[in-house]
Protein backbone atom coordinates (compact mmCIF):
# COMPACT_ATOMS: atom_id res chain seq x y z
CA UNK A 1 131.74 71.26 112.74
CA UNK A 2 128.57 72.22 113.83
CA UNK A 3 127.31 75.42 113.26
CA UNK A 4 123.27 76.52 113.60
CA UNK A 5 123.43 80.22 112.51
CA UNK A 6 122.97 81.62 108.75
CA UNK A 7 124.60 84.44 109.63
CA UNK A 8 127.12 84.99 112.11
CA UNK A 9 127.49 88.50 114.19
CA UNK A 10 129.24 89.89 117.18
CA UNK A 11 128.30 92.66 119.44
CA UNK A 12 130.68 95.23 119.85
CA UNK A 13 130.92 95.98 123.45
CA UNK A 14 134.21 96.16 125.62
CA UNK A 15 136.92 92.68 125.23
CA UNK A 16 138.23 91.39 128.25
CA UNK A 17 139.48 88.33 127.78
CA UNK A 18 139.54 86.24 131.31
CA UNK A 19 138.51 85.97 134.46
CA UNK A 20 140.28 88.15 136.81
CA UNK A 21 143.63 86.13 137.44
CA UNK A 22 143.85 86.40 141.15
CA UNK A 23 140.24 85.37 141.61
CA UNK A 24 139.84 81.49 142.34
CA UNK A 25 137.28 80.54 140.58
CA UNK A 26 137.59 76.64 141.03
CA UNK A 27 134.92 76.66 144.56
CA UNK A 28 132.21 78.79 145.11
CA UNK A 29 133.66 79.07 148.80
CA UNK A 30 136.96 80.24 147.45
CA UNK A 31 135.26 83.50 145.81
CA UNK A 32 136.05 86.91 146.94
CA UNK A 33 132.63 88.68 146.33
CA UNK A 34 134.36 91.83 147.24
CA UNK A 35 137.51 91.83 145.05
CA UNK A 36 137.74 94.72 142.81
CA UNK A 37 137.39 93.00 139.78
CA UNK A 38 134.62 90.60 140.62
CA UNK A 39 132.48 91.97 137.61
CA UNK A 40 135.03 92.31 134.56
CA UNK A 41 133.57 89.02 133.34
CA UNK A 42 130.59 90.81 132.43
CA UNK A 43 132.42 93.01 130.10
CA UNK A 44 133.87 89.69 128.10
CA UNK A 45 132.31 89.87 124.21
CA UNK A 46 131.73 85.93 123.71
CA UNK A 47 130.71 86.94 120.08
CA UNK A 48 133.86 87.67 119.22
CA UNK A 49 135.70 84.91 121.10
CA UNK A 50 132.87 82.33 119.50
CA UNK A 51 134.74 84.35 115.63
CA UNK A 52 137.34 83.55 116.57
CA UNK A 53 136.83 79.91 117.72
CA UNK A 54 135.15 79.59 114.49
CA UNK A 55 137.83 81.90 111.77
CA UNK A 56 140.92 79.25 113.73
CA UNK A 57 138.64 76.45 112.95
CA UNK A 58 138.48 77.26 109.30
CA UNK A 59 141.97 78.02 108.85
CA UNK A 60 142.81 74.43 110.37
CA UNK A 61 144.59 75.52 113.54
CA UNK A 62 142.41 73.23 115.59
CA UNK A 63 144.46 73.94 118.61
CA UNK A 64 143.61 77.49 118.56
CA UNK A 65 139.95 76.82 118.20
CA UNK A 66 139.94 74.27 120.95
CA UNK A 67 141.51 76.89 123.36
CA UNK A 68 138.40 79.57 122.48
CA UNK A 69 135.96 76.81 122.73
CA UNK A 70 137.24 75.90 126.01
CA UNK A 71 137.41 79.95 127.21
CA UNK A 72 133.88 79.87 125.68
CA UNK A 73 133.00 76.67 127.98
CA UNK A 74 134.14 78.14 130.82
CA UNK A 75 130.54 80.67 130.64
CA UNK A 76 128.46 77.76 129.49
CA UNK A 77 129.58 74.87 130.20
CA UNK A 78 126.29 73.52 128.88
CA UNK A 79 126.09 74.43 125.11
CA UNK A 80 125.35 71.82 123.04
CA UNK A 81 127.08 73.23 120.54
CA UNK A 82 129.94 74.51 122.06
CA UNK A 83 130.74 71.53 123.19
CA UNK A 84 130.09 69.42 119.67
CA UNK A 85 132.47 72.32 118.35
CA UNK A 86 135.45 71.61 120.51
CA UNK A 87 134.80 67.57 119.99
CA UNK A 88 135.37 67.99 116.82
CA UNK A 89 138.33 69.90 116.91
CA UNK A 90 139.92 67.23 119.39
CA UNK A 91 139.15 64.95 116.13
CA UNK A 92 141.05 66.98 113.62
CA UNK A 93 143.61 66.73 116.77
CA UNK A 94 143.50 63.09 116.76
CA UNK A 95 142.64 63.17 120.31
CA UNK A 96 140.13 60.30 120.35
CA UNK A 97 139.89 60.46 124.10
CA UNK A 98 139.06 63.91 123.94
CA UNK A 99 137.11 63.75 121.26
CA UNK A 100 134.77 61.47 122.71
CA UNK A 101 134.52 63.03 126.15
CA UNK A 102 133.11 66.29 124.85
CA UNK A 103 131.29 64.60 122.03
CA UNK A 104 129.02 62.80 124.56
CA UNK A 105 129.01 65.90 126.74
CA UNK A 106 127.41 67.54 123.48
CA UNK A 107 124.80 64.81 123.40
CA UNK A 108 123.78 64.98 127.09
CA UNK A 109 123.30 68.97 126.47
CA UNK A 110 120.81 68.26 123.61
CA UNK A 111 122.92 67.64 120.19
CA UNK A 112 121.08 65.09 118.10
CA UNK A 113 121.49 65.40 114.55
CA UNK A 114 122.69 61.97 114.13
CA UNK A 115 122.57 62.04 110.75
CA UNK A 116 125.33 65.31 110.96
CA UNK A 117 127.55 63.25 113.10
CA UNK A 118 127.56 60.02 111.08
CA UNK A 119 128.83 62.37 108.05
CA UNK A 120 130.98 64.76 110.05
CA UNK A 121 134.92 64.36 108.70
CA UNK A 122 135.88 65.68 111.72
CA UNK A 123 136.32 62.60 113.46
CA UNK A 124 137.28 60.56 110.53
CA UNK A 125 141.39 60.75 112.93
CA UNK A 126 139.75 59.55 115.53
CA UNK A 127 136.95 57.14 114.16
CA UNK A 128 139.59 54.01 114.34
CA UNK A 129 140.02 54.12 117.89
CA UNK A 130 138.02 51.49 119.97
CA UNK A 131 136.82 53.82 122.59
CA UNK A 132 135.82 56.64 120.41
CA UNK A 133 133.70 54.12 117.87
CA UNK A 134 132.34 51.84 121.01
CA UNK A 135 130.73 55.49 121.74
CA UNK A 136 129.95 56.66 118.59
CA UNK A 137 128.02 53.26 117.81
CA UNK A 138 126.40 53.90 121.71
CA UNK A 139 125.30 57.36 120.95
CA UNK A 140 124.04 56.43 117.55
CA UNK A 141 121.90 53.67 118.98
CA UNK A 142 120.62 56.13 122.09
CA UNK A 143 119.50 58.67 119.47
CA UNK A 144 117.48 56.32 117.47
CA UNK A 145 115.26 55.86 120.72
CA UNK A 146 114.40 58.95 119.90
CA UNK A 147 112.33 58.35 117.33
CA UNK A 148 111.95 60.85 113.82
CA UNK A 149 111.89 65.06 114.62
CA UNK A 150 109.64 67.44 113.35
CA UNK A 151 108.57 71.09 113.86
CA UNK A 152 104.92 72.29 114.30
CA UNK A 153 103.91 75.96 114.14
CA UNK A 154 102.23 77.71 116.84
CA UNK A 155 101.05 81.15 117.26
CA UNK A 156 102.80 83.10 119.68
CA UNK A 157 103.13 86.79 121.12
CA UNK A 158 106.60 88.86 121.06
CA UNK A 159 107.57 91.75 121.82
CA UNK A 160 107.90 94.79 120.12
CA UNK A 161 109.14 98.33 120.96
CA UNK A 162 108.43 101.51 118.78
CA UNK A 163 108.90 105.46 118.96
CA UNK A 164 106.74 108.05 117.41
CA UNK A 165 107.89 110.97 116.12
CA UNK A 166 108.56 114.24 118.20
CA UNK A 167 106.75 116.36 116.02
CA UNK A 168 102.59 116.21 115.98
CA UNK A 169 102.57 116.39 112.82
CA UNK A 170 100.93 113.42 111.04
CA UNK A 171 104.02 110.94 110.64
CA UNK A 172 105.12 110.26 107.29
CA UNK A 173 106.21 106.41 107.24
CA UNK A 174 106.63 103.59 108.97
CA UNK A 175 110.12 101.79 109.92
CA UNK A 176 109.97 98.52 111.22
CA UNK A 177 114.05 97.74 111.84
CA UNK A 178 114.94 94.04 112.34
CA UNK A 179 117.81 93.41 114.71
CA UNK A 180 120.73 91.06 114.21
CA UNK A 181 121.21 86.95 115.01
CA UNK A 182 121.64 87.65 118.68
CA UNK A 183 120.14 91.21 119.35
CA UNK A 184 117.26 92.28 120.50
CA UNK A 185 114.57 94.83 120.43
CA UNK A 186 114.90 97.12 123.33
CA UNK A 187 118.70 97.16 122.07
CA UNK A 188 117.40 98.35 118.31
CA UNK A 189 115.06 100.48 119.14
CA UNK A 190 117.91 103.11 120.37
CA UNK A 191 118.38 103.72 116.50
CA UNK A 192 115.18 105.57 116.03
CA UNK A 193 116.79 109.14 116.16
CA UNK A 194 117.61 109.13 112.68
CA UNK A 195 114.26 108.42 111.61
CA UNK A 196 112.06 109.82 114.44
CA UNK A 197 113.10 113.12 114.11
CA UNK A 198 112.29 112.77 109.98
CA UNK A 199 109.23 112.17 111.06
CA UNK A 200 108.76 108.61 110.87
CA UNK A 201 107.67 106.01 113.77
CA UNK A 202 110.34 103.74 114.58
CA UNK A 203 109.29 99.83 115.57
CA UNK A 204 111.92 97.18 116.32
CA UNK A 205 109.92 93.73 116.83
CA UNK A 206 112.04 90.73 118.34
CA UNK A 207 112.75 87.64 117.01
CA UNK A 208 111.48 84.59 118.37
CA UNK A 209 114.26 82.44 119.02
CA UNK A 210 116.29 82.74 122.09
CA UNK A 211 120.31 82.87 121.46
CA UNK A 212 121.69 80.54 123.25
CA UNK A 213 125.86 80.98 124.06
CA UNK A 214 126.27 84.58 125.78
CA UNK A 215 126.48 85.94 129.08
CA UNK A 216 122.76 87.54 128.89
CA UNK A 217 120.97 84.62 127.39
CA UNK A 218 117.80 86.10 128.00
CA UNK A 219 118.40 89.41 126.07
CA UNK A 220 120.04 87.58 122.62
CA UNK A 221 117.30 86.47 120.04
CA UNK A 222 117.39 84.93 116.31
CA UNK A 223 114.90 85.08 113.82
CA UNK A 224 115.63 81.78 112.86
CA UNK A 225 115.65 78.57 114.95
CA UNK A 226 119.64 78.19 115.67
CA UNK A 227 120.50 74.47 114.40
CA UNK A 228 117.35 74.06 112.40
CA UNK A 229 118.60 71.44 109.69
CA UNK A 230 117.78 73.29 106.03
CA UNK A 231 115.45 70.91 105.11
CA UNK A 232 113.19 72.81 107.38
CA UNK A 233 113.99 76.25 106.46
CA UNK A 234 110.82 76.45 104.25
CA UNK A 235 109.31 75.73 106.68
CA UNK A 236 109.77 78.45 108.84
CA UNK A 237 110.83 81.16 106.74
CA UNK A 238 106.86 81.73 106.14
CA UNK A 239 106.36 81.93 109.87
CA UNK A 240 109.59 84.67 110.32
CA UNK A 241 108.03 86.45 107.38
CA UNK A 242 105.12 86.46 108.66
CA UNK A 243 106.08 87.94 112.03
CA UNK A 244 107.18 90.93 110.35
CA UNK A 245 104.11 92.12 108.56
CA UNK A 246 102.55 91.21 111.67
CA UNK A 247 104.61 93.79 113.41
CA UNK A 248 103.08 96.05 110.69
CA UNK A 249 99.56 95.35 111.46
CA UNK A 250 100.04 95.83 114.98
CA UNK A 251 101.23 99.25 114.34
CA UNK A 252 99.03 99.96 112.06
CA UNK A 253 96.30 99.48 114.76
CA UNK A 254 98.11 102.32 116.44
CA UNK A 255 97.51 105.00 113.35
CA UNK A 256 96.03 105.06 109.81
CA UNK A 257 98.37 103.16 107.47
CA UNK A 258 101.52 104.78 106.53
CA UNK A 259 104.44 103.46 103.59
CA UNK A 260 106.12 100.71 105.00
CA UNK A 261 110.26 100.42 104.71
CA UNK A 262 112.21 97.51 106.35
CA UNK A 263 115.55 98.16 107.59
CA UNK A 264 117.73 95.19 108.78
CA UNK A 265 120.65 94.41 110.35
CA UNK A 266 123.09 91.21 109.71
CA UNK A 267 120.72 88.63 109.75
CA UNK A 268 117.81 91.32 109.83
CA UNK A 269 118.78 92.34 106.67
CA UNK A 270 118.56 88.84 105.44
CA UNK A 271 115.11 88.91 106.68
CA UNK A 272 113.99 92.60 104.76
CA UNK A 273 115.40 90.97 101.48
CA UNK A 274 113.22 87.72 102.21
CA UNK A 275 109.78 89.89 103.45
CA UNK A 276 110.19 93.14 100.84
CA UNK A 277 111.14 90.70 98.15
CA UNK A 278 108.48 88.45 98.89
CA UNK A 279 105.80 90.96 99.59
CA UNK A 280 106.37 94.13 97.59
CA UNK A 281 102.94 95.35 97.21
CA UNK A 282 103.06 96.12 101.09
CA UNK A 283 106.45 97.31 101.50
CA UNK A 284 107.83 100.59 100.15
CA UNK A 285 111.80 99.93 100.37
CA UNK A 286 114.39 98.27 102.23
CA UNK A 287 117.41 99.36 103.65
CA UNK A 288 119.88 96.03 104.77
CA UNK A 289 122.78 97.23 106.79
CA UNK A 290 126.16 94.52 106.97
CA UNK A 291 123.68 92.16 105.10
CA UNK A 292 123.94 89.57 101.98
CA UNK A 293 120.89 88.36 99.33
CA UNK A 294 119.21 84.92 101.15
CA UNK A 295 119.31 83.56 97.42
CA UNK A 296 119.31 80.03 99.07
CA UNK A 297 115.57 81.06 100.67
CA UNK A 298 114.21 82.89 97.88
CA UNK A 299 113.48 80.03 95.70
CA UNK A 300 110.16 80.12 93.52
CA UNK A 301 110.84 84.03 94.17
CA UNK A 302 108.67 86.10 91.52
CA UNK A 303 111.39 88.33 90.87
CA UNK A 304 109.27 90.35 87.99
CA UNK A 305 106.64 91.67 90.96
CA UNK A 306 109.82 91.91 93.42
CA UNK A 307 111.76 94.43 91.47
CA UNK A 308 109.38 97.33 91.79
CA UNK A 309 110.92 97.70 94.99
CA UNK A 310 113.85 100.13 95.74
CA UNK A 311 116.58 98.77 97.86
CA UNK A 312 119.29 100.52 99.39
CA UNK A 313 122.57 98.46 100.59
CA UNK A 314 124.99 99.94 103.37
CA UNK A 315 128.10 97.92 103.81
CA UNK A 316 131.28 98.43 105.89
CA UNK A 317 134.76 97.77 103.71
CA UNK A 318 136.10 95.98 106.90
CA UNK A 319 133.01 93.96 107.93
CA UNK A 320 134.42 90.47 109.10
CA UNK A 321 131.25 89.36 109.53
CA UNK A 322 129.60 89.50 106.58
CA UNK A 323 132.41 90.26 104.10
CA UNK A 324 131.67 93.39 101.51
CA UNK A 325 132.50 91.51 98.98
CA UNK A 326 129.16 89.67 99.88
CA UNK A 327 127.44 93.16 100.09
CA UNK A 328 128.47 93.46 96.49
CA UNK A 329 127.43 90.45 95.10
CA UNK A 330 123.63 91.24 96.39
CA UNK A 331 123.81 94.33 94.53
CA UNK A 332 125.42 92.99 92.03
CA UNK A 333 122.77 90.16 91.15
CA UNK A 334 119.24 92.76 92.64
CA UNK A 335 121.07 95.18 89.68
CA UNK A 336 120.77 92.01 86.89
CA UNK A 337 117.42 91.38 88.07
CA UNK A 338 116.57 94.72 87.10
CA UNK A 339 116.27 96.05 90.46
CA UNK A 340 116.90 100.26 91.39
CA UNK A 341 119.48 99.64 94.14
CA UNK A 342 121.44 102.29 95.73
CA UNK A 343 124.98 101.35 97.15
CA UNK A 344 126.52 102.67 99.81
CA UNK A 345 129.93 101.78 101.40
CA UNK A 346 131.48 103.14 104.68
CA UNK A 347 135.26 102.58 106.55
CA UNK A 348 133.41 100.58 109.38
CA UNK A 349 133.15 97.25 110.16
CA UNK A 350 129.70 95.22 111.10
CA UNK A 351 127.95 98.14 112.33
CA UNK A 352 125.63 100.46 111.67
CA UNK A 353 127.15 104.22 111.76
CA UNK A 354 125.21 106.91 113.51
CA UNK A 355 125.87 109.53 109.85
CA UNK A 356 124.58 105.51 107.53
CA UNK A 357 121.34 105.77 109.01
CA UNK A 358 120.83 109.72 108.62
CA UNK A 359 121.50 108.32 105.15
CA UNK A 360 119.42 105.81 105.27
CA UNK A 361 116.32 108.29 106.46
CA UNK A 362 117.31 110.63 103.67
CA UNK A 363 117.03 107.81 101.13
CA UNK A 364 113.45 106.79 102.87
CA UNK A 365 112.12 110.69 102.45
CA UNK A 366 112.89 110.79 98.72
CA UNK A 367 111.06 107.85 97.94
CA UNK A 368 107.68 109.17 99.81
């Protein structure tokens, strides 16, 4: 299975689960524009369905993850990996025929990790069949005309939203809050209350890689490249690094310097532990909501320098996505590093509660 994302999050917004049943859908001619339910699909949360797809998968009920692949295809019929996905659960199936139609789909969409494919046990059912190996050995030899992949940096401008504080009184920190894998900073920058009214400006920059998979494609962004092989992830973990404390010079063009905390979400707070860890002399804490300790990216880490800097941990009991256990464990091993973490648990799920981040601004105020 095929899956691009470090960490995996879904946006909680209202769950219908199908079109409208007495809409045909199967001709644009045979569309009622006017039928009263012509924009619940809208309201469908393809994060969750793509959790699902993905918890069936690794509980081995390949059926049920082919079914919310499919419903997932049904938006997009054109994701690469969507489409790999459900191939490969036709091959735990031992549905060669199957497996090979959407496997090939996958390929025309843009999959072409041939390397991933010649090791994926997946298809090892279906890898006996004549049809399904005639077009494994014809996709293998199409993607060697492809020639050897790399990735080259280039600078690039993003965008980044920010509120100042109500008061005109000089503003006592800054807060640069990373969003989630799909979020999005016009989305994050609505949690700025907490902090604004402290005092503090508020700054949500956006990461630089477009989500691909949900209904508003152009409003979903990762700070990572999604299905960046992790061979490469030293390579651009410098470049998502240094986005952020170029979100803080940017800002800082704005006003006079100010402390500096990062607070991240999910995947954001992946990316605070990786930039505050990294760079503590510029960064006065970080807060990582639903988050987990990037141990895999922190290699050659000087952890002596790192733990001068204060780190507060907010963690749901029921987060699916990120499992507290997980939020543990990163306070668990920042504590045996010699770290001064503060742990804080709530009855929530992956989310980030409205009374957390009063918390979190409370936490921020007694370190300045």
């Amino acid at each position: 299975m095929k899956q691009g994302y470090r960490v995996i999050i879904w946006i909680c917004i209202s769950w219908i689960w199908a079109f409208p049943g007495d809409i045909n859908w199967n001709t644009p001619e045979s569309i009622d524009p006017f039928h009263s339910d012509i924009a619940s699909f809208l309201n469908v949360n393809l994060d969750r369905v793509r959790w699902e797809a993905t918890q069936a998968y690794l509980k081995e009920d390949f059926k049920k993850a082919a079914q919310y692949n499919l419903f997932l295809l049904r938006y997009k019929c054109n994701d690469a990996g969507t489409l790999y996905n459900l191939a490969c659960c036709y091959g735990r199936l031992g549905e060669a025929e199957l497996a090979k139609t959407f496997l090939m789909a996958a390929v025309g969409e843009g999959f072409h990790d041939s390397e991933h494919l010649r090791n994926d046990s997946d298809f090892n059912p279906v890898r006996r069949d004549p049809l399904f190996r005639q077009a494994e050995k014809n996709i293998h030899s199409h993607l060697s005309q492809l020639g050897q992949q790399v990735w080259t940096a280039s600078e690039a401008l993003f965008p980044m939203h920010y509120q100042l504080p109500k008061s005109k009184k000089k503003p006592k920190a800054l807060i640069i809050g990373l969003h989630g894998n799909g979020g999005n900073a016009a989305s994050f920058i609505r949690l700025h209350g907490a902090f604004t009214k402290n005092g503090m400006v508020f700054a949500a920059p956006q990461g630089a890689y477009a989500f691909r998979g949900g209904i508003n494609t152009d409003r979903m962004f990762s700070w990572f490249m999604p299905g960046l092989p992790k061979s490469q992830w030293s390579q651009i973990d410098p470049l998502t690094m240094k986005q952020v404390l170029n979100s803080v010079d940017t800002m800082f063009q704005k006003s006079e310097p100010l402390p500096v905390f990062l607070l991240g979400f999910s995947q954001g707070a992946g990316l605070a532990y990786m930039t505050g860890l990294n760079h503590p002399e510029a960064i006065k804490g970080i807060v990582c909501f639903g988050g987990r300790l990037p141990i895999d990216a922190l290699g050659g880490l000087d952890w002596q320098a790192a733990k001068q800097l204060p780190v507060l941990i907010i963690h749901g009991e029921t987060d699916e996505a990120v499992s507290f256990e997980r939020g543990k464990a990163s306070r668990d091993l920042l504590m045996e590093k010699g770290f001064r973490v503060t742990f804080l648990s709530h009855k929530g799920g992956h989310v980030l509660p409205e009374n957390m981040l009063k918390k979190a601004a409370d936490w921020m105020e007694e370190l300045l």
